[in-house]
PDB file of N, CA and C in Angstrom:
ATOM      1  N   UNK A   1      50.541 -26.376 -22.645  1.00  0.00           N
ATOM      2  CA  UNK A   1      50.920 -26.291 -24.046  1.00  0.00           C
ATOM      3  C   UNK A   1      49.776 -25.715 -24.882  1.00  0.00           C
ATOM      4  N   UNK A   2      48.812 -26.202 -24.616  1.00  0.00           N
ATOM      5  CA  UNK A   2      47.040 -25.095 -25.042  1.00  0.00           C
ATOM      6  C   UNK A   2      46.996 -23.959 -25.081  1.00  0.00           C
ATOM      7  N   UNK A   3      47.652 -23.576 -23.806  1.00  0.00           N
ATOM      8  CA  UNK A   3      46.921 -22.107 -24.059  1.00  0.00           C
ATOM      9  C   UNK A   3      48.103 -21.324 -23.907  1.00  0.00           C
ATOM     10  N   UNK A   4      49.892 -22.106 -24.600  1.00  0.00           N
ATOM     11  CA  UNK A   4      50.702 -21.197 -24.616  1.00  0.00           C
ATOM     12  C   UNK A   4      50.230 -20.363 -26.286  1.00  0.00           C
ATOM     13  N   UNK A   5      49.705 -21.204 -27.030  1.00  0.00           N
ATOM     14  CA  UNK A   5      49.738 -20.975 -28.473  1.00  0.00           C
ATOM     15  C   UNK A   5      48.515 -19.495 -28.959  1.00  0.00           C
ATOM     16  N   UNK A   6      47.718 -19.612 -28.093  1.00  0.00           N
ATOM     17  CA  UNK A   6      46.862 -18.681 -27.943  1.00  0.00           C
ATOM     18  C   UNK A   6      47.226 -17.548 -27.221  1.00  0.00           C
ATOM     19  N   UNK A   7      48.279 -17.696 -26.440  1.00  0.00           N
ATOM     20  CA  UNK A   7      48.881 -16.444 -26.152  1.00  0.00           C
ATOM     21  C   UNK A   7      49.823 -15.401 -26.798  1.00  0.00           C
ATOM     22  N   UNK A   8      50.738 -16.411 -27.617  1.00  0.00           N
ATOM     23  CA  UNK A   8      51.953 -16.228 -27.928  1.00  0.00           C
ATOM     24  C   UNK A   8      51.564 -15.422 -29.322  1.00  0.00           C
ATOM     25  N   UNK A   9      50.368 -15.692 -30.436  1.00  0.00           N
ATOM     26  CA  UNK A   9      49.557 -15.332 -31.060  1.00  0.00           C
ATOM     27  C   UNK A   9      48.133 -14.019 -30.746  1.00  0.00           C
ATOM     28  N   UNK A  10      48.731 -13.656 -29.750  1.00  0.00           N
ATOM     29  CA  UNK A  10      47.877 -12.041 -29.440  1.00  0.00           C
ATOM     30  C   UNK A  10      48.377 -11.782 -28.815  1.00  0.00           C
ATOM     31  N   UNK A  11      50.129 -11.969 -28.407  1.00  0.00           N
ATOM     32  CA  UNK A  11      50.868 -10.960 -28.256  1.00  0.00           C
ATOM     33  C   UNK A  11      51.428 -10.009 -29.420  1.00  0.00           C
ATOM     34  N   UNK A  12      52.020 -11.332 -30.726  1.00  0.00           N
ATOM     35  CA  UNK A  12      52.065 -10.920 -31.222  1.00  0.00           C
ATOM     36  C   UNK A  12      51.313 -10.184 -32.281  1.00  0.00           C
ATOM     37  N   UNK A  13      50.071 -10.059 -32.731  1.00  0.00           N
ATOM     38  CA  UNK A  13      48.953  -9.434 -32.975  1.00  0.00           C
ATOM     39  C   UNK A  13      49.098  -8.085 -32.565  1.00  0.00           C
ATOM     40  N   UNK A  14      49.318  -7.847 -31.017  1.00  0.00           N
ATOM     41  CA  UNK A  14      49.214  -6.722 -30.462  1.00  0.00           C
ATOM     42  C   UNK A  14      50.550  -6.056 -30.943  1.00  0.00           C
ATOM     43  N   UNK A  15      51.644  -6.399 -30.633  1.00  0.00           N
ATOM     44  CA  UNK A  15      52.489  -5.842 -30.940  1.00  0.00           C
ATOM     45  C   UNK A  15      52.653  -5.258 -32.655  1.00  0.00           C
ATOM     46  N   UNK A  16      52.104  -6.066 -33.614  1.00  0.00           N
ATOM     47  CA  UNK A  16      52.107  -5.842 -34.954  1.00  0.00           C
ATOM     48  C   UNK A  16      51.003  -4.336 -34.907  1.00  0.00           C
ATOM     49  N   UNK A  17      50.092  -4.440 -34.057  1.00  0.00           N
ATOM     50  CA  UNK A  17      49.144  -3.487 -34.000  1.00  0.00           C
ATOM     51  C   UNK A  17      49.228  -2.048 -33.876  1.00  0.00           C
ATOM     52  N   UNK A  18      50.206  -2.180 -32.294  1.00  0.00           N
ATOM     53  CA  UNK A  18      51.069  -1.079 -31.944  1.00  0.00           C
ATOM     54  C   UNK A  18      52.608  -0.442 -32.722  1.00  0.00           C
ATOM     55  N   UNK A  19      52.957  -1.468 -33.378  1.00  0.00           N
ATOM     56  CA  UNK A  19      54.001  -0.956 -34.054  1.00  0.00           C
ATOM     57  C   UNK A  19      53.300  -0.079 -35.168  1.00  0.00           C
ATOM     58  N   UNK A  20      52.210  -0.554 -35.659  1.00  0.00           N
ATOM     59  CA  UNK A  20      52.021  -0.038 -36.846  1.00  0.00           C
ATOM     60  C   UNK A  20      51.124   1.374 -36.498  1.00  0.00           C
ATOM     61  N   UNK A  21      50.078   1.331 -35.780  1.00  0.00           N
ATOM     62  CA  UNK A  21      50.150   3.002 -34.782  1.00  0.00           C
ATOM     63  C   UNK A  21      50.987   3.833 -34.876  1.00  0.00           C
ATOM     64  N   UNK A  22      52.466   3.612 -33.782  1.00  0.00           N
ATOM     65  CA  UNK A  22      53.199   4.128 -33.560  1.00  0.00           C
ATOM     66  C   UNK A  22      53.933   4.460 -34.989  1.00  0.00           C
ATOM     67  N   UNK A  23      54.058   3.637 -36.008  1.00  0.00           N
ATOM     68  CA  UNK A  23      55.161   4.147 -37.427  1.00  0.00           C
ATOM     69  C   UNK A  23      53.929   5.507 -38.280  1.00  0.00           C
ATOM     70  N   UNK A  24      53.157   5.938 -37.435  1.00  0.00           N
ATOM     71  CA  UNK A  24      51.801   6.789 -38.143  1.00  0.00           C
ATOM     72  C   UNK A  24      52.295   7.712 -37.240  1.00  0.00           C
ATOM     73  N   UNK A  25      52.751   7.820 -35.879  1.00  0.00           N
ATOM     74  CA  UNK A  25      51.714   8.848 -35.134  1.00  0.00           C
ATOM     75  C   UNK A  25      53.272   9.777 -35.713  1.00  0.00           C
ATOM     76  N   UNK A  26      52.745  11.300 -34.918  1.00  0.00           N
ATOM     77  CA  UNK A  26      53.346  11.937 -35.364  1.00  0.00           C
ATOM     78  C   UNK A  26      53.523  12.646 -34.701  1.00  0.00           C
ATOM     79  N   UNK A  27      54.518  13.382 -33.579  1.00  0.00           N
ATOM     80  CA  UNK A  27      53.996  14.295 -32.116  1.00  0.00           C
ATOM     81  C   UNK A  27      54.412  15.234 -32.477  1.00  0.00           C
ATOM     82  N   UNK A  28      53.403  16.436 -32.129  1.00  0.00           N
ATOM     83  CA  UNK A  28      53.378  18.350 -32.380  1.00  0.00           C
ATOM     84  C   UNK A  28      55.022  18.539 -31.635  1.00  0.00           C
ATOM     85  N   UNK A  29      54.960  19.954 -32.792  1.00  0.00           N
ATOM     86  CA  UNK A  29      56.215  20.778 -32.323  1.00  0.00           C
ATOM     87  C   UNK A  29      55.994  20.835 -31.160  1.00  0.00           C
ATOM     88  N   UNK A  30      57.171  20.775 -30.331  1.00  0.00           N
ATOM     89  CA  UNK A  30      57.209  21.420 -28.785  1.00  0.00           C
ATOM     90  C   UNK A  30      57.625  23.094 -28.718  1.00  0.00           C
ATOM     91  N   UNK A  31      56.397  23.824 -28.549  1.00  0.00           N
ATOM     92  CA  UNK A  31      57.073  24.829 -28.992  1.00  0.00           C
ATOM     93  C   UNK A  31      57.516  25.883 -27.548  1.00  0.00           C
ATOM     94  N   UNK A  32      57.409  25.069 -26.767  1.00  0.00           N
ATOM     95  CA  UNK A  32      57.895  25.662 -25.295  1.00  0.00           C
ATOM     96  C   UNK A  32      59.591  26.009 -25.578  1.00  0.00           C
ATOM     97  N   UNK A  33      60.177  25.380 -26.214  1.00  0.00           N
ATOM     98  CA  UNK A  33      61.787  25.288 -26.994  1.00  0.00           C
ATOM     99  C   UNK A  33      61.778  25.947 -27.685  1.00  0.00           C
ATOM    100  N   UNK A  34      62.637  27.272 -27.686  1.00  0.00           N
ATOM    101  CA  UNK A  34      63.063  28.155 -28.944  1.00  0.00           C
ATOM    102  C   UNK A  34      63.986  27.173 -30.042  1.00  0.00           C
ATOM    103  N   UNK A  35      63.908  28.150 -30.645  1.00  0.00           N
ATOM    104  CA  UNK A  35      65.185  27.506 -31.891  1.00  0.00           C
ATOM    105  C   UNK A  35      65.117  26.482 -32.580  1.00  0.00           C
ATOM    106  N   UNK A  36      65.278  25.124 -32.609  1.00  0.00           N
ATOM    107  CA  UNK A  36      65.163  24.140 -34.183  1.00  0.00           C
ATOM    108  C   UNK A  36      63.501  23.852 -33.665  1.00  0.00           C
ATOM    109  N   UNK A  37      62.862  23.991 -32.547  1.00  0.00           N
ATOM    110  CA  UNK A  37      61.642  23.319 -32.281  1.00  0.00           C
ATOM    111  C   UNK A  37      60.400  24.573 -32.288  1.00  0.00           C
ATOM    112  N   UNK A  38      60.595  25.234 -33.058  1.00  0.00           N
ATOM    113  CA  UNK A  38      59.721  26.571 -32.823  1.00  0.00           C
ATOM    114  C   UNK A  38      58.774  26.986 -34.262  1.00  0.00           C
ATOM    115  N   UNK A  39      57.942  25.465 -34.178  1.00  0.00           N
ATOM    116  CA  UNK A  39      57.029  25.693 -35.392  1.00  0.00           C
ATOM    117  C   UNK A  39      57.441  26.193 -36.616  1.00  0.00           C
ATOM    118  N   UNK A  40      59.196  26.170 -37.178  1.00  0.00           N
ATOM    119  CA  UNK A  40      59.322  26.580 -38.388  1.00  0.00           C
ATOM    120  C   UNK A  40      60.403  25.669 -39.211  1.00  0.00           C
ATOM    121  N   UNK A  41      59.777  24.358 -38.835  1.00  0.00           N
ATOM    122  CA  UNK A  41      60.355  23.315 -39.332  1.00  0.00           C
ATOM    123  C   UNK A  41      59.762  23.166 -41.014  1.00  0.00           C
ATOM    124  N   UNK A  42      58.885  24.243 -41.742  1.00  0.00           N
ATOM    125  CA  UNK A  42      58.182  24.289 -42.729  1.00  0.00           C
ATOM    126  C   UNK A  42      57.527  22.409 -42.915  1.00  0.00           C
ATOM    127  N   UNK A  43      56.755  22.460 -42.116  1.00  0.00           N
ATOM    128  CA  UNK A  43      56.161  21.236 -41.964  1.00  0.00           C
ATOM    129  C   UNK A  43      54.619  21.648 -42.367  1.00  0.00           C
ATOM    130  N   UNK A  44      54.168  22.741 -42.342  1.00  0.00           N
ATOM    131  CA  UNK A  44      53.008  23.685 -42.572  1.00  0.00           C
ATOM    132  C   UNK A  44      53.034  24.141 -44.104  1.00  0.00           C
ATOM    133  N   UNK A  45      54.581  24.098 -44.597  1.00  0.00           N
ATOM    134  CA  UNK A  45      54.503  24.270 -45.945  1.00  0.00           C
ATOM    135  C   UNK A  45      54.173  23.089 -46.921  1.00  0.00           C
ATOM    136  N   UNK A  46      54.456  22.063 -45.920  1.00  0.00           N
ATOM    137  CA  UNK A  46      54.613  20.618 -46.932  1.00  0.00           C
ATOM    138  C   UNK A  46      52.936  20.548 -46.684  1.00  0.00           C
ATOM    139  N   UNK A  47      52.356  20.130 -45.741  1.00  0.00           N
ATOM    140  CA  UNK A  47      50.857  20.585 -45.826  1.00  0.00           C
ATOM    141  C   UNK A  47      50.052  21.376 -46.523  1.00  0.00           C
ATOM    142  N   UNK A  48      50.365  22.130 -46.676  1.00  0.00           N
ATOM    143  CA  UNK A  48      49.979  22.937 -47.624  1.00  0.00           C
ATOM    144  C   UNK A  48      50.112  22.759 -48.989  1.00  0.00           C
ATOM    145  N   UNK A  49      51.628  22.496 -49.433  1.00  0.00           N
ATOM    146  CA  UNK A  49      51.506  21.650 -51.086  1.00  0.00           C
ATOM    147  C   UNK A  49      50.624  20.442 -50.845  1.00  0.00           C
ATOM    148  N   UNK A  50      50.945  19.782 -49.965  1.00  0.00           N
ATOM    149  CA  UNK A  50      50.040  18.540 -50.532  1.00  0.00           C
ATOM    150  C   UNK A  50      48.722  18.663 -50.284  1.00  0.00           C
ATOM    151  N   UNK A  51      48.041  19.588 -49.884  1.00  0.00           N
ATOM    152  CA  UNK A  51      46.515  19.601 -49.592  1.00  0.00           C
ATOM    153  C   UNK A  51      46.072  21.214 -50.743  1.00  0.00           C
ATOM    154  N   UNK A  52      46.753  21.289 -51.864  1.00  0.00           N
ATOM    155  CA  UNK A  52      46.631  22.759 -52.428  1.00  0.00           C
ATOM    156  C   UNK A  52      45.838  21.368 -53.653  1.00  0.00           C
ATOM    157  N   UNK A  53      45.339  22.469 -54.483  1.00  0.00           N
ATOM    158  CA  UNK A  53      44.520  21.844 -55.505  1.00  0.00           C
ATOM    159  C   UNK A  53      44.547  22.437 -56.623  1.00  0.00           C
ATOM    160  N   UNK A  54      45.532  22.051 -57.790  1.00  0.00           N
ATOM    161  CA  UNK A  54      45.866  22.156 -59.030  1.00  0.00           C
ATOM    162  C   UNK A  54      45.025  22.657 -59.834  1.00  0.00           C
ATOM    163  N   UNK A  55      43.537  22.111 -60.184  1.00  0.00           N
ATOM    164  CA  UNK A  55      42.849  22.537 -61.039  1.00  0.00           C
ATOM    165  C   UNK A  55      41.280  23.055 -60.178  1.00  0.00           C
ATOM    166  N   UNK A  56      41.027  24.303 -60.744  1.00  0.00           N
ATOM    167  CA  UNK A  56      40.060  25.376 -60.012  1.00  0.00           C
ATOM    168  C   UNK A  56      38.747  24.907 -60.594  1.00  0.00           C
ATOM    169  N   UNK A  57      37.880  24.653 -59.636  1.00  0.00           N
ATOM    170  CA  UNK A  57      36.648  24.559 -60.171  1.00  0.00           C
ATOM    171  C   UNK A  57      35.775  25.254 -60.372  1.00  0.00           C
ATOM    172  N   UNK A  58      35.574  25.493 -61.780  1.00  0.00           N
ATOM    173  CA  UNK A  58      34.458  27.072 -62.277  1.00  0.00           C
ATOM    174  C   UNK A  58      32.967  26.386 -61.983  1.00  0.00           C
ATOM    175  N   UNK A  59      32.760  25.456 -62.579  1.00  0.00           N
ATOM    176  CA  UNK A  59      31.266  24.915 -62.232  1.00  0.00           C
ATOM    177  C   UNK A  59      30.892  23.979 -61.329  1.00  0.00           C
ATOM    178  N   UNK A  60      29.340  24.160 -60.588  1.00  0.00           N
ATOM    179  CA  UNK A  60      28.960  22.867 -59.454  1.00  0.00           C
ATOM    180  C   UNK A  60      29.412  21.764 -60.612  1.00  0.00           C
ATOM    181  N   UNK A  61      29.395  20.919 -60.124  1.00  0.00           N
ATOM    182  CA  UNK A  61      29.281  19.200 -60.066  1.00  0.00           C
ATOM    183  C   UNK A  61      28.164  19.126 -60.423  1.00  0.00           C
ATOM    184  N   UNK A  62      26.978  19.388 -59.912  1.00  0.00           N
ATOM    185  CA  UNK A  62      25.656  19.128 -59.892  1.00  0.00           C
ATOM    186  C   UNK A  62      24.827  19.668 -61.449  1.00  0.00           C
ATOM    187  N   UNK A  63      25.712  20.431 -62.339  1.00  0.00           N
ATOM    188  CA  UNK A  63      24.684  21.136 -63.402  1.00  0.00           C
ATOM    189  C   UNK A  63      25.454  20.074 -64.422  1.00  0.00           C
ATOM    190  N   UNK A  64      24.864  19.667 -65.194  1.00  0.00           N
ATOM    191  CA  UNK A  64      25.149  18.965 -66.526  1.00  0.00           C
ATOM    192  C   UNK A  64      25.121  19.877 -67.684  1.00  0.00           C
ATOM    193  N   UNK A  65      25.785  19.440 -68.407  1.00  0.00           N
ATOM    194  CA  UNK A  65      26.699  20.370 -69.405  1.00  0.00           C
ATOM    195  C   UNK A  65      25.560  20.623 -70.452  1.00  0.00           C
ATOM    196  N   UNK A  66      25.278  22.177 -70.901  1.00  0.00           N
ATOM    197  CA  UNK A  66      24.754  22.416 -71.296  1.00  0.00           C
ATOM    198  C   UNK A  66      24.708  22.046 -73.491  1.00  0.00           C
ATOM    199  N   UNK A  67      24.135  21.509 -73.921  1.00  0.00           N
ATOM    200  CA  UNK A  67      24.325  21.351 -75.651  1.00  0.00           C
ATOM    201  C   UNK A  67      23.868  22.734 -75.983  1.00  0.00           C
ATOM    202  N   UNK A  68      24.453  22.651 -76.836  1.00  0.00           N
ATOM    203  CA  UNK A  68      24.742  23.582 -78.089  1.00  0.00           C
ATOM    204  C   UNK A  68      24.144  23.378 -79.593  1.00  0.00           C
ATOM    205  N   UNK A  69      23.077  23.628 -79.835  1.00  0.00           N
ATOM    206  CA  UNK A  69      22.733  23.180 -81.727  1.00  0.00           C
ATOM    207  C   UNK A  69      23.214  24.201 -82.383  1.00  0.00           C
ATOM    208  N   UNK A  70      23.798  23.876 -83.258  1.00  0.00           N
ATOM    209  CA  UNK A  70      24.427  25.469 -83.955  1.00  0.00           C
ATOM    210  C   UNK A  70      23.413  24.942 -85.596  1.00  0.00           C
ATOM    211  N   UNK A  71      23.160  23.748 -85.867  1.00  0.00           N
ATOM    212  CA  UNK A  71      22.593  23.762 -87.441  1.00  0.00           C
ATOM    213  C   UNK A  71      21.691  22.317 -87.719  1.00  0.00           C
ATOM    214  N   UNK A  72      20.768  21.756 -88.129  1.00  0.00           N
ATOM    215  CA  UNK A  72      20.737  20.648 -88.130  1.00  0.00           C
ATOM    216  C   UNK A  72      20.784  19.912 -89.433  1.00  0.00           C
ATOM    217  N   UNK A  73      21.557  19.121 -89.653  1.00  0.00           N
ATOM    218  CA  UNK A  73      21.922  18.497 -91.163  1.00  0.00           C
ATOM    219  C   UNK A  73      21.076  17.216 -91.281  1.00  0.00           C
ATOM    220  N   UNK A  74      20.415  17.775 -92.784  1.00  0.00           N
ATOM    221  CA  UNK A  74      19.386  16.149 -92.789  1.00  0.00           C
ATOM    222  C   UNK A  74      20.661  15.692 -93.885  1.00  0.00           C
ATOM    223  N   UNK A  75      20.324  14.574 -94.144  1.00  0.00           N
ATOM    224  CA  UNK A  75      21.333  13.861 -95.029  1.00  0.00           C
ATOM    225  C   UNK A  75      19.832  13.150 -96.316  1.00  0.00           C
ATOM    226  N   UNK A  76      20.417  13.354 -97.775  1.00  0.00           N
ATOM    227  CA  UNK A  76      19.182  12.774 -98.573  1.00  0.00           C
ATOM    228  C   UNK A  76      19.654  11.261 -98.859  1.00  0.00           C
ATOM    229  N   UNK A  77      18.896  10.250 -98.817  1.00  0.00           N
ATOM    230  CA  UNK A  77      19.428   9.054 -98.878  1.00  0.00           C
ATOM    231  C   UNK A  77      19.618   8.853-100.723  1.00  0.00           C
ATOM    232  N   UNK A  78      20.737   8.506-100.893  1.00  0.00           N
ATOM    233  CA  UNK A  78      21.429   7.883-102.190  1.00  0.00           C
ATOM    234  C   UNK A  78      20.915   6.429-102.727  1.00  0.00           C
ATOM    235  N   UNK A  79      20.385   6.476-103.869  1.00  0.00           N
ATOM    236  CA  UNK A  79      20.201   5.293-104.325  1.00  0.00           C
ATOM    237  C   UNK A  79      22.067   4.473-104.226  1.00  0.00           C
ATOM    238  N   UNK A  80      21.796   2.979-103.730  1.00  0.00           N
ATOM    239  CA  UNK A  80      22.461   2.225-103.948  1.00  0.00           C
ATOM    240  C   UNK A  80      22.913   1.605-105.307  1.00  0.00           C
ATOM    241  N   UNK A  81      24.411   1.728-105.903  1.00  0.00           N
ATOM    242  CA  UNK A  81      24.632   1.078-107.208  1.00  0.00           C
ATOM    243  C   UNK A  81      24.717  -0.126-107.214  1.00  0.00           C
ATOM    244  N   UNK A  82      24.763  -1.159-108.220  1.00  0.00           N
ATOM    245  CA  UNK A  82      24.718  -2.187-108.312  1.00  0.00           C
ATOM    246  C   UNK A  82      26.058  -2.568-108.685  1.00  0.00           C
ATOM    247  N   UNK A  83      26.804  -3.863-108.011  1.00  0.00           N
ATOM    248  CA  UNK A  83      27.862  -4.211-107.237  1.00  0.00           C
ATOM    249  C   UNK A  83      28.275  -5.325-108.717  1.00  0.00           C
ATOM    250  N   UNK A  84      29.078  -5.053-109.225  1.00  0.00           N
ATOM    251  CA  UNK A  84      28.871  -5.828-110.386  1.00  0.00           C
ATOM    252  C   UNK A  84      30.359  -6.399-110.562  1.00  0.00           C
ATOM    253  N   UNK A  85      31.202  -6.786-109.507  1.00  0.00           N
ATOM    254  CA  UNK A  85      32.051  -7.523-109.622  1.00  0.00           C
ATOM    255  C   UNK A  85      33.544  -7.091-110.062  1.00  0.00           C
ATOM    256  N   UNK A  86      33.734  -5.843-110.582  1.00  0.00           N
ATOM    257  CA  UNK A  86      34.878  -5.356-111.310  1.00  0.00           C
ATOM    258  C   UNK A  86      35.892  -5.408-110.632  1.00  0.00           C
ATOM    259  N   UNK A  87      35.781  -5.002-109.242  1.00  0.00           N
ATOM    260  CA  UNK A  87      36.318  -4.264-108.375  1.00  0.00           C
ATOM    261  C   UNK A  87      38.052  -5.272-108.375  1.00  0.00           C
ATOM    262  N   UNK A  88      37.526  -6.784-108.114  1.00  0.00           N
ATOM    263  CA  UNK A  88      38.674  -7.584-108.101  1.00  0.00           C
ATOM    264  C   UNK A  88      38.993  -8.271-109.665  1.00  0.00           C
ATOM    265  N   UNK A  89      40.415  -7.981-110.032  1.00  0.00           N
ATOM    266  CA  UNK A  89      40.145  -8.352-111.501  1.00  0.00           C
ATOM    267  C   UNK A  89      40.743  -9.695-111.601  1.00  0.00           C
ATOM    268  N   UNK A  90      41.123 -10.090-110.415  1.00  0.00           N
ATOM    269  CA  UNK A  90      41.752 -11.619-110.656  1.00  0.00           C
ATOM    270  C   UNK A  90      40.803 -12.350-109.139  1.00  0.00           C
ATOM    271  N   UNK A  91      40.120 -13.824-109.517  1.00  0.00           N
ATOM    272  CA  UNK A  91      39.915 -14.102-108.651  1.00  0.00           C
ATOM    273  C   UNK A  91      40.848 -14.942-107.446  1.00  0.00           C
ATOM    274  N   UNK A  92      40.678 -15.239-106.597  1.00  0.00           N
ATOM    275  CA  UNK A  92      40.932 -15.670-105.331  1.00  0.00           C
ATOM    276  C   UNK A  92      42.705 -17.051-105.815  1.00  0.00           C
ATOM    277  N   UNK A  93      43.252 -17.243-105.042  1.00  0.00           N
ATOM    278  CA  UNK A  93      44.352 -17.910-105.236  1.00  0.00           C
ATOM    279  C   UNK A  93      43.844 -19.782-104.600  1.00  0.00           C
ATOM    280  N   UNK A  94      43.724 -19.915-104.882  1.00  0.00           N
ATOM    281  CA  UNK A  94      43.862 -21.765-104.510  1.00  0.00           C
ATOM    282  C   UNK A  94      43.737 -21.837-103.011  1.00  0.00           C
ATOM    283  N   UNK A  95      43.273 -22.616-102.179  1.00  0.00           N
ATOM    284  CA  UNK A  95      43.755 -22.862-100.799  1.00  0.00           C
ATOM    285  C   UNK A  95      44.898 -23.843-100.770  1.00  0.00           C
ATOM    286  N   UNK A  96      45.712 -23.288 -99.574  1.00  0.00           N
ATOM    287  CA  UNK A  96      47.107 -24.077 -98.890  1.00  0.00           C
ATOM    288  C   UNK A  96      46.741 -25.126 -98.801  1.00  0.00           C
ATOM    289  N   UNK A  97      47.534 -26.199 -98.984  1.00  0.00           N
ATOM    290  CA  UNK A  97      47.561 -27.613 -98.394  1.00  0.00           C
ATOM    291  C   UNK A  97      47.665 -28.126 -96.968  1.00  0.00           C
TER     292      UNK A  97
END
């Protein structure tokens, strides 16, 4: 009864292992066979879309983007006005109960 449980548990292991292999693999055209088996199953086309690459790369990776100064703006600091309350002409409402 010991060592059915340890078996029965890396069989199935193995089998989960191999199934999942096998739902991957994928076996080449046979192309010894004319006609539906003769490399023009456009299986080379679907490869091809999915390994094509949408956007073209003009620059390495490696150069960091060059700045640009076109002008440099100082800013003159503004005297601050004095804050004199107007702004709200009614004050504040009571707090809720």
């Amino acid at each position: 009864m010991n060592l059915i449980r340890p078996v029965v548990a890396m069989v199935l292991i193995t089998i989960a292992l191999l199934l999942t292999s096998l739902a991957y693999a994928s076996p080449p055209d046979p192309t010894w066979v004319g006609g539906f088996w003769d490399d023009g199953d456009f299986d080379d086309v679907v490869i091809a879309v999915g390994s094509a690459v949408a956007i073209p790369t003009w620059k390495t990776v490696d150069q960091p983007p060059t700045p640009i100064v076109l002008a440099v703006v100082r800013e003159e600091p503004t005297p601050a006005e004095p804050y004199d309350g107007s702004l709200h002409p009614a004050p504040r409402s009571p707090p809720a109960r």
